[in-house]
Each structure stands twice: as C-alpha cells, then as structure tokens.
C-alpha atoms as a PDB file:
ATOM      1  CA  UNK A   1     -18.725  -9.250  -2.958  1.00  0.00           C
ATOM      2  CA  UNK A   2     -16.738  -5.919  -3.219  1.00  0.00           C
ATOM      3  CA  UNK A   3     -15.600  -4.780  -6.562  1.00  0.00           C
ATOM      4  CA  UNK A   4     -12.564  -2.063  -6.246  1.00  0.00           C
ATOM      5  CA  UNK A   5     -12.581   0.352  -8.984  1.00  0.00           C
ATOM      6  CA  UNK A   6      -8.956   1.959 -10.094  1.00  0.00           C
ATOM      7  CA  UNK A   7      -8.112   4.362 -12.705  1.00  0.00           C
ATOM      8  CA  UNK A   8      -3.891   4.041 -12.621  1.00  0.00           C
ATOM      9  CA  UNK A   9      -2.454   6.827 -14.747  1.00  0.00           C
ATOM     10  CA  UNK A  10       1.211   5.454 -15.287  1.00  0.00           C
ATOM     11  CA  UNK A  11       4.146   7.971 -16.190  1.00  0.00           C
ATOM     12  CA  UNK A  12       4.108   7.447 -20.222  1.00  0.00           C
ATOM     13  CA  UNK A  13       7.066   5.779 -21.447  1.00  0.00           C
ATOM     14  CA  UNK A  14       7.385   3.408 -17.912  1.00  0.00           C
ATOM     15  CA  UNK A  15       4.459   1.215 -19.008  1.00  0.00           C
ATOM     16  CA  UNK A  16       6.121  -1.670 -19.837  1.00  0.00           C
ATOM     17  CA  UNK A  17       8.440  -1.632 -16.415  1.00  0.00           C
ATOM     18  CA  UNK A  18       5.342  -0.759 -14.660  1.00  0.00           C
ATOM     19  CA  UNK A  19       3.045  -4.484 -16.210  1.00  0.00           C
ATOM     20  CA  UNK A  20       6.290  -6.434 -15.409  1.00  0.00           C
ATOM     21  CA  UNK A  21       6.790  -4.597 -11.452  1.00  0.00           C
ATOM     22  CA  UNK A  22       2.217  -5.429 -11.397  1.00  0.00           C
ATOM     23  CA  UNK A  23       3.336  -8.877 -12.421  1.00  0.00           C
ATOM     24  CA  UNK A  24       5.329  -9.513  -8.909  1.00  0.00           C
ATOM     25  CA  UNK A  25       2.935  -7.340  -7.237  1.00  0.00           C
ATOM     26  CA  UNK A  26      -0.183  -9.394  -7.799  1.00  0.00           C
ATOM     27  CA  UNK A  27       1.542 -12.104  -5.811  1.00  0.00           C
ATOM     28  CA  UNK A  28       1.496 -10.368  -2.938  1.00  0.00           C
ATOM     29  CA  UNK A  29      -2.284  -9.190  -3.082  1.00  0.00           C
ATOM     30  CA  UNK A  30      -3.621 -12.374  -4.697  1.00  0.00           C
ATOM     31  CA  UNK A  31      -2.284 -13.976  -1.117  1.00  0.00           C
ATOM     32  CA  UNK A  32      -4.768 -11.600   1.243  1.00  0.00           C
ATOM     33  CA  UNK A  33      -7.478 -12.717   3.007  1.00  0.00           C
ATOM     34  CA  UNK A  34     -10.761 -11.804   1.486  1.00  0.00           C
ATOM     35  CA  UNK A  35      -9.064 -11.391  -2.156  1.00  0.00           C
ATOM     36  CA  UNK A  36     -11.615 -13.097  -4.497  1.00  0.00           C
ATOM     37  CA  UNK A  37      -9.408 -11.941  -8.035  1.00  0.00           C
ATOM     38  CA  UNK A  38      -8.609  -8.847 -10.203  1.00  0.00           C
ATOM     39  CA  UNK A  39      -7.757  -7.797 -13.163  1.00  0.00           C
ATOM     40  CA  UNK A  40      -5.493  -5.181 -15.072  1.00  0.00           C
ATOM     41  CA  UNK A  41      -6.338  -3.835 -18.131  1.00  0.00           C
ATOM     42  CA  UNK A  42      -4.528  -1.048 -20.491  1.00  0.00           C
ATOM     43  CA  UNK A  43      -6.606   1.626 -22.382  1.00  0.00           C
ATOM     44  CA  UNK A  44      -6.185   1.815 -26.010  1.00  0.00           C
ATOM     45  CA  UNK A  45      -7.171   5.346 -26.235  1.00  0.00           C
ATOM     46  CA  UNK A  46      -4.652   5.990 -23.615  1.00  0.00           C
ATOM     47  CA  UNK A  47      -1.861   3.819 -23.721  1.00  0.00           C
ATOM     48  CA  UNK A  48      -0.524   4.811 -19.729  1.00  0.00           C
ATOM     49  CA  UNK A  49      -3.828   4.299 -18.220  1.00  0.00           C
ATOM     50  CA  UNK A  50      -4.891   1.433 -16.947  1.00  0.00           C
ATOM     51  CA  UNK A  51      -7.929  -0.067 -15.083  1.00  0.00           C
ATOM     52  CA  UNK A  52      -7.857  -2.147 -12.230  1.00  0.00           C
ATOM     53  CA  UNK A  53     -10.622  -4.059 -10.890  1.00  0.00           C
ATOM     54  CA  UNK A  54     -10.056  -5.927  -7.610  1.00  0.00           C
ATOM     55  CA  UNK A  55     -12.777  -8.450  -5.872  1.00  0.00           C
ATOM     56  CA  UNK A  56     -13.087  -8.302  -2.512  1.00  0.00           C
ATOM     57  CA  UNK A  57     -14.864 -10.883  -0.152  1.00  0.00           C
ATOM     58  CA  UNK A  58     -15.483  -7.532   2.203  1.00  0.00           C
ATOM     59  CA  UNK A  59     -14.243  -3.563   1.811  1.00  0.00           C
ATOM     60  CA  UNK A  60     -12.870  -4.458   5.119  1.00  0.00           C
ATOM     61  CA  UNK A  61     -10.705  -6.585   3.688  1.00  0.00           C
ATOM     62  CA  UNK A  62      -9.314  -4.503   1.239  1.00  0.00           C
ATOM     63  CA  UNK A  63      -9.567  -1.107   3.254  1.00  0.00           C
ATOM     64  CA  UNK A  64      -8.287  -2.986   6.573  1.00  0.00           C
ATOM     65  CA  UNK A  65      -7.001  -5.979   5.693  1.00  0.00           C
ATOM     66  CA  UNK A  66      -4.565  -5.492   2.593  1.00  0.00           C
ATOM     67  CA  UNK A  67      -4.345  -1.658   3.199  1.00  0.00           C
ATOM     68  CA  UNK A  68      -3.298  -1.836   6.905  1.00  0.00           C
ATOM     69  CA  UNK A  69      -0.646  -4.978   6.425  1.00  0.00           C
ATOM     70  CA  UNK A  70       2.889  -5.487   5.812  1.00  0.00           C
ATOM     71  CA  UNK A  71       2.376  -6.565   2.255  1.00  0.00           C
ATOM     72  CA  UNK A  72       0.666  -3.563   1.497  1.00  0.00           C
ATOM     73  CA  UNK A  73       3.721  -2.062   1.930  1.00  0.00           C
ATOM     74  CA  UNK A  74       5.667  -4.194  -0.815  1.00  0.00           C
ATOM     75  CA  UNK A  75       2.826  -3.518  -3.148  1.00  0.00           C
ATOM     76  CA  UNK A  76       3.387   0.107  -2.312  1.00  0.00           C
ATOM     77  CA  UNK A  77       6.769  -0.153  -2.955  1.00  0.00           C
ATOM     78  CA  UNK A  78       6.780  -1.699  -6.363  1.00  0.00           C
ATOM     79  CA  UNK A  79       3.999  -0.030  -7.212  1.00  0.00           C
ATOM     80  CA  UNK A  80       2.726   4.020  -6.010  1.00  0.00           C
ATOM     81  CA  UNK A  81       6.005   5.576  -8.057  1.00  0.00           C
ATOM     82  CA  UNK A  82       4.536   5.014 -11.622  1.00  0.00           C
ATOM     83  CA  UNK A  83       1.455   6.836 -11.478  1.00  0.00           C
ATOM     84  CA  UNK A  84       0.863  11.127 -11.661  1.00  0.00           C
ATOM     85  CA  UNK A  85      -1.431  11.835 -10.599  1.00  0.00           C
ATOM     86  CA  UNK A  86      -2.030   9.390  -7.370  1.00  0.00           C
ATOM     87  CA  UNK A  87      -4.915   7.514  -8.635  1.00  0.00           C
ATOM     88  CA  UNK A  88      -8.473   7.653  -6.805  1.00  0.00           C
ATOM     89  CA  UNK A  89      -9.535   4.319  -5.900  1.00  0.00           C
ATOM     90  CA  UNK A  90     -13.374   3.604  -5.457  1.00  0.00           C
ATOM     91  CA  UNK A  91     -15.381   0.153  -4.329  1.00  0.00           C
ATOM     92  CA  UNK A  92     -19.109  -1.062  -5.593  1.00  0.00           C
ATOM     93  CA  UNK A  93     -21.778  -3.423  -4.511  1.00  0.00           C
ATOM     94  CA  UNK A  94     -23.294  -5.217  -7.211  1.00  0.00           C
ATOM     95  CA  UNK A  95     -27.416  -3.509  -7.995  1.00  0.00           C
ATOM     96  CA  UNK A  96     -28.224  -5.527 -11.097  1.00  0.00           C
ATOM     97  CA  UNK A  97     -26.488  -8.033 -13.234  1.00  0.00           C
ATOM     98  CA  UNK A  98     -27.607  -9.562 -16.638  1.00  0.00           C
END
C-alpha cells in the first residue's frame, strides 16, 4: 500500500467553493483502479491549507493510472485553479506502525 502525501494551499477566501468542487471530484478518483481511500483535511492554524492523503494499491496506479487517464483530467479541471502555489505531492511506504 501507497500512501500519497499532499499539502494543497487553496487561494484564501475560495475554501468553501474549493470542499464543495473536492466533493464532485472524489467521485471521479474514488472510481480508479488501485484507489484504496483518502482523505481531506483543513488546517486550523491555516484555514486555506489542506492535507490530502490518498491510498494507493500501487504508485503506479496513482502516477500511471489516475495521472495518465481521462479522469485525471476532470479532477484537474475542477480542481488545479484553487491552489498558489502548485502543491508538491509526495508518496510513502509504510516502515513501522503501532
């Protein structure tokens, strides 16, 4: 199992129009082969940044799969124009769990 690591910093004041426009969005990824769940959760230090975390059967799913399909272009498009910067996306291997 893949986690995906994402640090989204939304455009302040668009937060609410960005959780509803994640909302439809997570339809489209939750279908994907290889998708094993996520979740999206909002700072409260921080109130435009968000995490997402993102479970992936493979990376190759998520870095081939879902990046390289036509529903990665929906989530794209409902998506990529609330964040500044672009945010830097990252994937882990569990090491040790307790």
């Amino acid at each position: 199992m893949i986690l995906e690591q994402a640090v989204l910093p939304v455009i302040p004041g668009r937060e609410t129009e960005f959780e509803s426009a994640f909302d439809e969005a997570r339809q489209i990824i939750a279908s994907m082969p290889g998708f094993a769940g996520l979740t999206l959760s909002r700072c409260l230090e921080r109130p435009s940044g968000y995490l997402l975390l993102v479970h992936w059967e493979t990376l190759e799913d998520h870095t081939e799969g879902f990046r390289g399909s036509a529903e990665y272009q929906e989530w794209r498009a409902l998506l990529h124009h609330f964040y500044d910067p672009f945010p830097v996306v990252e994937h882990y291997e569990t090491v040790l769990t307790a």
